[in-house]
C-alpha atoms as a PDB file:
ATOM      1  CA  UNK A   1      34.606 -38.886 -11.100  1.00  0.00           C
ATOM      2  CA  UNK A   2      33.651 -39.560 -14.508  1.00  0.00           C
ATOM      3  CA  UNK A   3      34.295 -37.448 -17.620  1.00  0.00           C
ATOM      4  CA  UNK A   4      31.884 -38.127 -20.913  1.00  0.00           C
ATOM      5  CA  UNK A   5      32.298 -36.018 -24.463  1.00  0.00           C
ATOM      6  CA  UNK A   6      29.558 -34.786 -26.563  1.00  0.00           C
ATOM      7  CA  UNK A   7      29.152 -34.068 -29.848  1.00  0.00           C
ATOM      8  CA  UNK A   8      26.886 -31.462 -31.088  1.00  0.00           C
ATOM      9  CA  UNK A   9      26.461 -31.029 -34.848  1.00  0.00           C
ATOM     10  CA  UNK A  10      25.105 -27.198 -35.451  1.00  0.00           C
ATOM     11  CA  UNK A  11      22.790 -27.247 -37.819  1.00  0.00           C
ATOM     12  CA  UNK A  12      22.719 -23.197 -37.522  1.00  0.00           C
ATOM     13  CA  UNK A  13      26.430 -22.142 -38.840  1.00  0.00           C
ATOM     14  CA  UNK A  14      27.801 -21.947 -35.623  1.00  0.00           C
ATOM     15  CA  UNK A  15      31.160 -21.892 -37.295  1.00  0.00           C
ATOM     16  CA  UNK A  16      34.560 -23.641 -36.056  1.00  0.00           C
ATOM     17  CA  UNK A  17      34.486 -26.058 -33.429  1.00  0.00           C
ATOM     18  CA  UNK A  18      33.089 -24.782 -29.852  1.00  0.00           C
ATOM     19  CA  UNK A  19      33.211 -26.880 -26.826  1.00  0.00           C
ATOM     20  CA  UNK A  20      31.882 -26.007 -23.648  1.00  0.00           C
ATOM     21  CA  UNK A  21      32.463 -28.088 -20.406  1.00  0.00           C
ATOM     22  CA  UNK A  22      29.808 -28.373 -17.303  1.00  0.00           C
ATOM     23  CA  UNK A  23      29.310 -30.545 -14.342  1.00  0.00           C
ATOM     24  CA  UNK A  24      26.692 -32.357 -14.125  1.00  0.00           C
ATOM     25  CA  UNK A  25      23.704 -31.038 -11.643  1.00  0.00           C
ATOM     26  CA  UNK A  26      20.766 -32.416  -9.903  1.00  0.00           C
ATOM     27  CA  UNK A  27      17.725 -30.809 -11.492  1.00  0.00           C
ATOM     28  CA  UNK A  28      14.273 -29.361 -10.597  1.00  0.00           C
ATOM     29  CA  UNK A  29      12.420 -31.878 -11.686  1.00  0.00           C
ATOM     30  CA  UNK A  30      10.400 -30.413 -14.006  1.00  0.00           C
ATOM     31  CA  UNK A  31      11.580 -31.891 -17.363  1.00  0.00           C
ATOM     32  CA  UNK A  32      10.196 -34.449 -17.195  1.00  0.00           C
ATOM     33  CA  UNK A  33       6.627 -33.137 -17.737  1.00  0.00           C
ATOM     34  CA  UNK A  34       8.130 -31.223 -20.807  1.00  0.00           C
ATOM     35  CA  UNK A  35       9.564 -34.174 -22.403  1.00  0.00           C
ATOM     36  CA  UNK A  36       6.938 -36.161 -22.051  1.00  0.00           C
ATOM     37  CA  UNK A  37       4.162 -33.791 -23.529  1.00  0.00           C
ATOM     38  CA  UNK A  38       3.004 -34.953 -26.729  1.00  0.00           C
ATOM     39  CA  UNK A  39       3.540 -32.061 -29.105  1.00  0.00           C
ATOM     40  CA  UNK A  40       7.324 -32.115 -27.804  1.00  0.00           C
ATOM     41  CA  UNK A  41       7.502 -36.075 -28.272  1.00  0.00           C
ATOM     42  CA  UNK A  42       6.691 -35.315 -31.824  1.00  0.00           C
ATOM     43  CA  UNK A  43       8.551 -32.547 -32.962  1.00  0.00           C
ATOM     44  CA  UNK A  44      11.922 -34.510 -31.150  1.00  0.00           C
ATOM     45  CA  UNK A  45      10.846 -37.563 -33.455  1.00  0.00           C
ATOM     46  CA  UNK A  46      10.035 -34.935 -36.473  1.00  0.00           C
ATOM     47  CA  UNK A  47      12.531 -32.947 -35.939  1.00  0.00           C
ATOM     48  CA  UNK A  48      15.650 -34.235 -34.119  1.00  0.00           C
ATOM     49  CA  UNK A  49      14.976 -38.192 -34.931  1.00  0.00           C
ATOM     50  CA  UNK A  50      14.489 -39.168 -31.474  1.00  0.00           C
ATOM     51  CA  UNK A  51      11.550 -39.540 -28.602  1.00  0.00           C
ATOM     52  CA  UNK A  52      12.826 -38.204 -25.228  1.00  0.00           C
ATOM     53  CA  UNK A  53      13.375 -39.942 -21.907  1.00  0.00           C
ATOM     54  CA  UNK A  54      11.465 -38.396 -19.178  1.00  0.00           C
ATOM     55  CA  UNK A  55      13.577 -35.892 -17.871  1.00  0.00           C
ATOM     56  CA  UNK A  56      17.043 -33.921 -18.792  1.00  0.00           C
ATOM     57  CA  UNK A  57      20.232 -33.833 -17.688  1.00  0.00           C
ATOM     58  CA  UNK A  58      21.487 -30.966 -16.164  1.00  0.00           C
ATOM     59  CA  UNK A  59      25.234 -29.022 -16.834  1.00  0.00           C
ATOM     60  CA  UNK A  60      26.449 -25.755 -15.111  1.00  0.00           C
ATOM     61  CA  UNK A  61      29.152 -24.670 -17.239  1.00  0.00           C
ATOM     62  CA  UNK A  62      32.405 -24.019 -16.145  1.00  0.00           C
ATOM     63  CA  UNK A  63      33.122 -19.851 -16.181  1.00  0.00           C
ATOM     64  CA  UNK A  64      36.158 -20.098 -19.068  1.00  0.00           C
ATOM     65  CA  UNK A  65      33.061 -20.968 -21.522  1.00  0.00           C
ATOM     66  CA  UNK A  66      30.011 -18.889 -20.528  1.00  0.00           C
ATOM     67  CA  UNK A  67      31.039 -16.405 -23.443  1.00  0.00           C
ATOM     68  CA  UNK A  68      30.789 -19.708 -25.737  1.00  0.00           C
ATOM     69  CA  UNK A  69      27.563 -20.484 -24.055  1.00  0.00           C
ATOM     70  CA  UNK A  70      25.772 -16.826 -24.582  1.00  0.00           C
ATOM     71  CA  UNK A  71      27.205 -17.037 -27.869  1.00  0.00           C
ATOM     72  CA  UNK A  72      24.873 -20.451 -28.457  1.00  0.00           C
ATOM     73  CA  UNK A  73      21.603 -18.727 -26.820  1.00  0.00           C
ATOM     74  CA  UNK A  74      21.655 -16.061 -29.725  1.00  0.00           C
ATOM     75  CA  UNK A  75      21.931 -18.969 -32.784  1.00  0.00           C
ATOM     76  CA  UNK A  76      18.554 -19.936 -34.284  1.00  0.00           C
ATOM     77  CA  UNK A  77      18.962 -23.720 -33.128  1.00  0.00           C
ATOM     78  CA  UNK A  78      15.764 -26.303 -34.198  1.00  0.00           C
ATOM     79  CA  UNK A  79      12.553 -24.683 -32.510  1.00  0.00           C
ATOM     80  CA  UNK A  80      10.544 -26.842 -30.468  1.00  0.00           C
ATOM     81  CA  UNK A  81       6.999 -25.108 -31.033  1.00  0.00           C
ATOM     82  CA  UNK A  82       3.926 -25.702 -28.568  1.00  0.00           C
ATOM     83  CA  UNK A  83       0.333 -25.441 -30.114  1.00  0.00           C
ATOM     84  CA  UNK A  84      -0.728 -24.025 -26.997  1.00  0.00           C
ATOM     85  CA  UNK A  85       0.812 -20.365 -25.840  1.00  0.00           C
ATOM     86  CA  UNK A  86       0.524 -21.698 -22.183  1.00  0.00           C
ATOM     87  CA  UNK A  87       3.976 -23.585 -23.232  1.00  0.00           C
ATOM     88  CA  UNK A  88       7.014 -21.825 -23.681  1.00  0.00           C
ATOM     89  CA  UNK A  89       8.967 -22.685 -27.103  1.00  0.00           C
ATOM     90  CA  UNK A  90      12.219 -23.929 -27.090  1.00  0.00           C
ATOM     91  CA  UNK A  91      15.507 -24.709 -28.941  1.00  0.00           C
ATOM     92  CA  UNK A  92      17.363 -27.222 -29.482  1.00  0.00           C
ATOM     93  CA  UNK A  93      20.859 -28.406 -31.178  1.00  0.00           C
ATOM     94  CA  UNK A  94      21.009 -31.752 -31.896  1.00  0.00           C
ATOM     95  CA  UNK A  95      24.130 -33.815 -29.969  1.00  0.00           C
ATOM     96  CA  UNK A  96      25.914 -37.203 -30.113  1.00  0.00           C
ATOM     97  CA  UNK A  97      26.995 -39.041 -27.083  1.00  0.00           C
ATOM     98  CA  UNK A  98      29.155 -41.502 -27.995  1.00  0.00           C
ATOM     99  CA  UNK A  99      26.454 -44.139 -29.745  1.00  0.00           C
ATOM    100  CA  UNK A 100      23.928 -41.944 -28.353  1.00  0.00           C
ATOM    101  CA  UNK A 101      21.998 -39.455 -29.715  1.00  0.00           C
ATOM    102  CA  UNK A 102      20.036 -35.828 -28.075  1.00  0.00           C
ATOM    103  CA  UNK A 103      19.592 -32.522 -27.808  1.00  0.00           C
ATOM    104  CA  UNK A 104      21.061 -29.404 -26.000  1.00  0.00           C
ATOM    105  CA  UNK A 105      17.642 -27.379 -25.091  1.00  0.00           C
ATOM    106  CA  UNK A 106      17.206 -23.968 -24.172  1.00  0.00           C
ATOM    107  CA  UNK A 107      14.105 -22.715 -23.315  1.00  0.00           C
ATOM    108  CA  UNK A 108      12.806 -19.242 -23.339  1.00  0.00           C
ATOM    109  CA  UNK A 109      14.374 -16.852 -21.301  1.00  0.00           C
ATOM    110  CA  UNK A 110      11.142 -16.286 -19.309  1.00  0.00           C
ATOM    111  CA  UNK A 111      11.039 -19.650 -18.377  1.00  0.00           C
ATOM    112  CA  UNK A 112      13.748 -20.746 -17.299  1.00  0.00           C
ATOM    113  CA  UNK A 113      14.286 -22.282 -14.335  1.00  0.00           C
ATOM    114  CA  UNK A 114      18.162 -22.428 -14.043  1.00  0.00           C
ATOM    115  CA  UNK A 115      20.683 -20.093 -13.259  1.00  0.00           C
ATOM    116  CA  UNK A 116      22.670 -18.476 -16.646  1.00  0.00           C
ATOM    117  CA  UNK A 117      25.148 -20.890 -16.659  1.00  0.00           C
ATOM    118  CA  UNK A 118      22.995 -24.270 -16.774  1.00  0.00           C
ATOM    119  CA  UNK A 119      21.938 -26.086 -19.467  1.00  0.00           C
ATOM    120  CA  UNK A 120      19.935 -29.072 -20.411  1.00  0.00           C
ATOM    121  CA  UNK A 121      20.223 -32.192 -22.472  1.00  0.00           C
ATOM    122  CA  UNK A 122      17.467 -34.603 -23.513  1.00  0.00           C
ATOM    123  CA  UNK A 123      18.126 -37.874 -24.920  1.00  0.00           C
ATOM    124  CA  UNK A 124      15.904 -41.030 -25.598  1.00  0.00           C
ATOM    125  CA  UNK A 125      17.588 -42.780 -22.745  1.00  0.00           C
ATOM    126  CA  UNK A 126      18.429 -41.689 -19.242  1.00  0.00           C
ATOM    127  CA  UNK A 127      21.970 -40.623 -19.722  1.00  0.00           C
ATOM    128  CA  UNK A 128      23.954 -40.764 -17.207  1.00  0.00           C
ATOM    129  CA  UNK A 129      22.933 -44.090 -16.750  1.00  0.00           C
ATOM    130  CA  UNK A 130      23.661 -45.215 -20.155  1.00  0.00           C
ATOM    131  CA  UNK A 131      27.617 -42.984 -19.525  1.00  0.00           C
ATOM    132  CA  UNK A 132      28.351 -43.854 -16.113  1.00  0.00           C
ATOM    133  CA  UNK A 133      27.697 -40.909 -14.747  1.00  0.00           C
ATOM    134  CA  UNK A 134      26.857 -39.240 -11.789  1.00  0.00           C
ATOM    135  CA  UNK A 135      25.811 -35.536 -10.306  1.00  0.00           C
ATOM    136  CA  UNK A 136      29.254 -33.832 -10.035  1.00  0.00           C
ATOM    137  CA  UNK A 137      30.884 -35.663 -12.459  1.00  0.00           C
ATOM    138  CA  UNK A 138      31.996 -33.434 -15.764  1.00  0.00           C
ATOM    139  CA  UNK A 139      30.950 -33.663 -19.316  1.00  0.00           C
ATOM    140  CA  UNK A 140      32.610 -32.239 -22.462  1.00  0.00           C
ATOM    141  CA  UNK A 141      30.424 -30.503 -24.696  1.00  0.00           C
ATOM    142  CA  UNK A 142      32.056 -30.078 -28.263  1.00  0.00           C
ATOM    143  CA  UNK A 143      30.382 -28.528 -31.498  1.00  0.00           C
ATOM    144  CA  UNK A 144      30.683 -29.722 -34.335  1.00  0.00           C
ATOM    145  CA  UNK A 145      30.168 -27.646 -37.672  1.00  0.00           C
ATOM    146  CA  UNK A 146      27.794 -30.258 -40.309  1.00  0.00           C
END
């Protein structure tokens, strides 16, 4: 079982350094759809310097941090804005991976398609490839005040 850190630089004042641990999930597979749309391709270039992989990677976070995690949902993060209203908008907090960069993303609360306790990361590689990871395995998620 293999155990990976993040880094997430907060652009939004999230304050001392967070970290929030989860185990890696099999998805829905419905990211990749999102993360391939072309308004979301270029608002990740525009806004967080990178064009997604099809598809996210999926964390349920450990109980000892979901207070950490509903404490994330309420900051502002970098909104991911569709032209359309048939799209939901999203945020995101910008993450490093080791020599890899991404995003945490959390989409609207109407939307979402996880239980309270999952969350998703997008990257412009397939990630737990480019780790050595695998569903079940755990990831460290630790924030990082710019």
């Amino acid at each position: 079982m293999g155990i990976g850190v993040l880094v997430m630089e907060s652009h939004s004042g999230m304050g001392d350094k967070r970290e929030l641990r989860g185990k890696i999930l099999s998805g829905v597979q419905k990211a990749a759809r999102f993360t391939q749309l072309d308004w979301v391709r270029e608002q990740c270039m525009e806004k967080l310097g990178f064009i997604p992989f099809p598809g996210t990677v999926n964390l349920e976070i450990t109980e000892e941090d979901i207070s950490t995690l509903k404490a994330l949902r309420k900051e502002e993060g970098i909104r991911l804005i569709p032209p359309d209203p048939q799209f939901c908008e999203s945020k995101a907090f910008p993450i490093v991976m080791g020599h890899i960069q991404g995003a945490l993303i959390i989409p609207e609360e109407n939307v979402r398609v996880h239980g309270r306790a999952v969350i998703e990361i997008m990257a412009p590689v397939k990630v737990k490839d480019a780790l050595g990871l695998d569903e079940g395995d755990y990831l460290s998620l630790r924030f990082k005040k710019i």
